[in-house]
C-alpha atoms as a PDB file:
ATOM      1  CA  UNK A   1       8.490 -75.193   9.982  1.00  0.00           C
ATOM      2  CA  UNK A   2       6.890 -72.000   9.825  1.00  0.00           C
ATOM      3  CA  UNK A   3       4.205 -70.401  11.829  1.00  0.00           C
ATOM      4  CA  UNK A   4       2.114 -68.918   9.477  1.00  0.00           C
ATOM      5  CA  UNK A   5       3.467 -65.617  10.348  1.00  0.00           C
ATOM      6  CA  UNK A   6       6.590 -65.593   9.103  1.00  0.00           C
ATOM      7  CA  UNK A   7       5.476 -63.029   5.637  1.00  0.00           C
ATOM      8  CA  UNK A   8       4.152 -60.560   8.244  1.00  0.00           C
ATOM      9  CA  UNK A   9       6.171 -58.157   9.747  1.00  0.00           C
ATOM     10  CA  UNK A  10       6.434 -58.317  14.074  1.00  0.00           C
ATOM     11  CA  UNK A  11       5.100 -54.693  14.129  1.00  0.00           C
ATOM     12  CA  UNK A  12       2.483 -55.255  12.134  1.00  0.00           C
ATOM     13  CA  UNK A  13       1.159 -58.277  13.989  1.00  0.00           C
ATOM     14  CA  UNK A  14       1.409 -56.699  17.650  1.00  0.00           C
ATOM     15  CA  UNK A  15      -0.936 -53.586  15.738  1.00  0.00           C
ATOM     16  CA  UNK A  16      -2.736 -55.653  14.311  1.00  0.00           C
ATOM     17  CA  UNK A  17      -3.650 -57.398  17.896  1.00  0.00           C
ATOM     18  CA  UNK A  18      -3.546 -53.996  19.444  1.00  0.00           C
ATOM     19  CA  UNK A  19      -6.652 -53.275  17.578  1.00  0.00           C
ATOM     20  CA  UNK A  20      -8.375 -55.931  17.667  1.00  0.00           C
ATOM     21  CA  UNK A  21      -8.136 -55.483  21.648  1.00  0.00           C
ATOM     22  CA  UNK A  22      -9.407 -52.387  21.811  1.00  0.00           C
ATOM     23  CA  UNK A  23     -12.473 -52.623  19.252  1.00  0.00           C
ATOM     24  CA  UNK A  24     -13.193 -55.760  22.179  1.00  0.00           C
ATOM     25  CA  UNK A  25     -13.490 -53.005  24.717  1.00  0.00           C
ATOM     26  CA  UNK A  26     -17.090 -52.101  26.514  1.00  0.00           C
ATOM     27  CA  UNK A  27     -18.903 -49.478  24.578  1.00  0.00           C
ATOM     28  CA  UNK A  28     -18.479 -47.069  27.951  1.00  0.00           C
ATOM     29  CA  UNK A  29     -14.596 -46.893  27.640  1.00  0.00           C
ATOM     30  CA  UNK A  30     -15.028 -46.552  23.899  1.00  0.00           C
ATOM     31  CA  UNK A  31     -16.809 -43.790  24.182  1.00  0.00           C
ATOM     32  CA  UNK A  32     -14.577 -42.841  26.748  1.00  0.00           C
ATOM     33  CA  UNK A  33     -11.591 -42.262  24.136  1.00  0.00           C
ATOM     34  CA  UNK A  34     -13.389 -40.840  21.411  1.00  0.00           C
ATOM     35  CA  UNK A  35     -15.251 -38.083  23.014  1.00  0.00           C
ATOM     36  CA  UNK A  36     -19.194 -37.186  22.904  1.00  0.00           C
ATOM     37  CA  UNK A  37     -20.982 -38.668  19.503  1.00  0.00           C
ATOM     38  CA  UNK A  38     -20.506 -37.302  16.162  1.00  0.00           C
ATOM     39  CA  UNK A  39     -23.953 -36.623  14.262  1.00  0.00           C
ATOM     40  CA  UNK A  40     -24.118 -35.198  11.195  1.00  0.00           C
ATOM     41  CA  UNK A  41     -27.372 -34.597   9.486  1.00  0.00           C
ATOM     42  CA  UNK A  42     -29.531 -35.923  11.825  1.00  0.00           C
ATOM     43  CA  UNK A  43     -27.623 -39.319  11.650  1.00  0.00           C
ATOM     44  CA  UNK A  44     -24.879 -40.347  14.340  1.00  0.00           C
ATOM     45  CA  UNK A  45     -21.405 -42.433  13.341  1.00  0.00           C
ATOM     46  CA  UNK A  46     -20.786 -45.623  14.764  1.00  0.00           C
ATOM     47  CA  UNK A  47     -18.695 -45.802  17.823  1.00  0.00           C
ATOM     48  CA  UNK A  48     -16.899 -48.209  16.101  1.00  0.00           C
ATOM     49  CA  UNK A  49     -16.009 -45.812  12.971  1.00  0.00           C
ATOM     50  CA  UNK A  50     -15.907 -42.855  15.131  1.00  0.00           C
ATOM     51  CA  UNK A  51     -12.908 -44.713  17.059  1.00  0.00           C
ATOM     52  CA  UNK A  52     -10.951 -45.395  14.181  1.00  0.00           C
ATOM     53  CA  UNK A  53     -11.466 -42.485  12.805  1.00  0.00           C
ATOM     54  CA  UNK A  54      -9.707 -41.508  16.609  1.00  0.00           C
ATOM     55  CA  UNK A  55      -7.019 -43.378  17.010  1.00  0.00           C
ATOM     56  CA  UNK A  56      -5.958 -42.877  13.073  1.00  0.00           C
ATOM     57  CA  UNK A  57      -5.998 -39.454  14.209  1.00  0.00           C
ATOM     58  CA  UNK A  58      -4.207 -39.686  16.799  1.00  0.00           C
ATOM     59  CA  UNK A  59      -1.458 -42.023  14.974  1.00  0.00           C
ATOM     60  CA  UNK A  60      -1.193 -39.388  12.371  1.00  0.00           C
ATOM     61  CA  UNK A  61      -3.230 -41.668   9.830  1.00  0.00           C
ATOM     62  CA  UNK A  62      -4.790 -40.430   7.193  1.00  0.00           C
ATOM     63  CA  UNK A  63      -7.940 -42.032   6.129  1.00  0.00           C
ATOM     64  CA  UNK A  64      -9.571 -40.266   3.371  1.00  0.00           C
ATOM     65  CA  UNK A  65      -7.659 -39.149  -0.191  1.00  0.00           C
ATOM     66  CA  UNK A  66      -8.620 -36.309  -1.988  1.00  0.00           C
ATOM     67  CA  UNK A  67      -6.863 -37.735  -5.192  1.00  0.00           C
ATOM     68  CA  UNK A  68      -7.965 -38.991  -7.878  1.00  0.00           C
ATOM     69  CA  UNK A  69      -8.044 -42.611  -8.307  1.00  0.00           C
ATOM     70  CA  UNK A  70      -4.834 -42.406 -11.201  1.00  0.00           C
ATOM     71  CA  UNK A  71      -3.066 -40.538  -8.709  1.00  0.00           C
ATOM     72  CA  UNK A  72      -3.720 -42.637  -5.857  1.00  0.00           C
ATOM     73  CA  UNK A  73      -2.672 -45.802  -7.794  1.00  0.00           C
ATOM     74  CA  UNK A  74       0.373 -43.951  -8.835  1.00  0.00           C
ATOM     75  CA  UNK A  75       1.154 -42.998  -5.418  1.00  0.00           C
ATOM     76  CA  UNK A  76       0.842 -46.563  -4.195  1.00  0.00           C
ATOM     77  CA  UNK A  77       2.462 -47.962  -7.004  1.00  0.00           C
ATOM     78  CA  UNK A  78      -0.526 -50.442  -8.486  1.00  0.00           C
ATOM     79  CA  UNK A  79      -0.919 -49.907 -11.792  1.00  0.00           C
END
């Protein structure tokens, strides 16, 4: 009998732990790893969003597309 886990990859579950452990962490060592706030127009990003924007960083993640929504689909191969 399976554990539930069995469609999902080992590497992606330890990540997927990985980061739920460190969102956990205290604000202080948050801060910490990402550096002094971000504000932009008067308004300052979430320590939360500013550390994933971080660590995806850091990982070599890209989080924002500058495609066009056809081409991104393409790319990912949905529709």
């Amino acid at each position: 009998m399976g554990t539930g886990h069995d469609a999902v990859p080992l590497n992606a579950r330890l990540q997927r732990a990985m980061m739920r452990t460190v969102f956990r962490l205290p604000d202080a060592i948050k801060r910490r790893v990402t550096g002094p706030p971000i504000v932009r127009d008067g308004q300052t990003l979430a320590l939360d969003a500013q550390l994933l924007t971080t660590l995806s960083a850091r990982a070599g993640v890209r989080l924002v597309v500058d495609d066009s929504p056809e081409k991104s689909r393409r790319r990912s191969g949905t529709r």
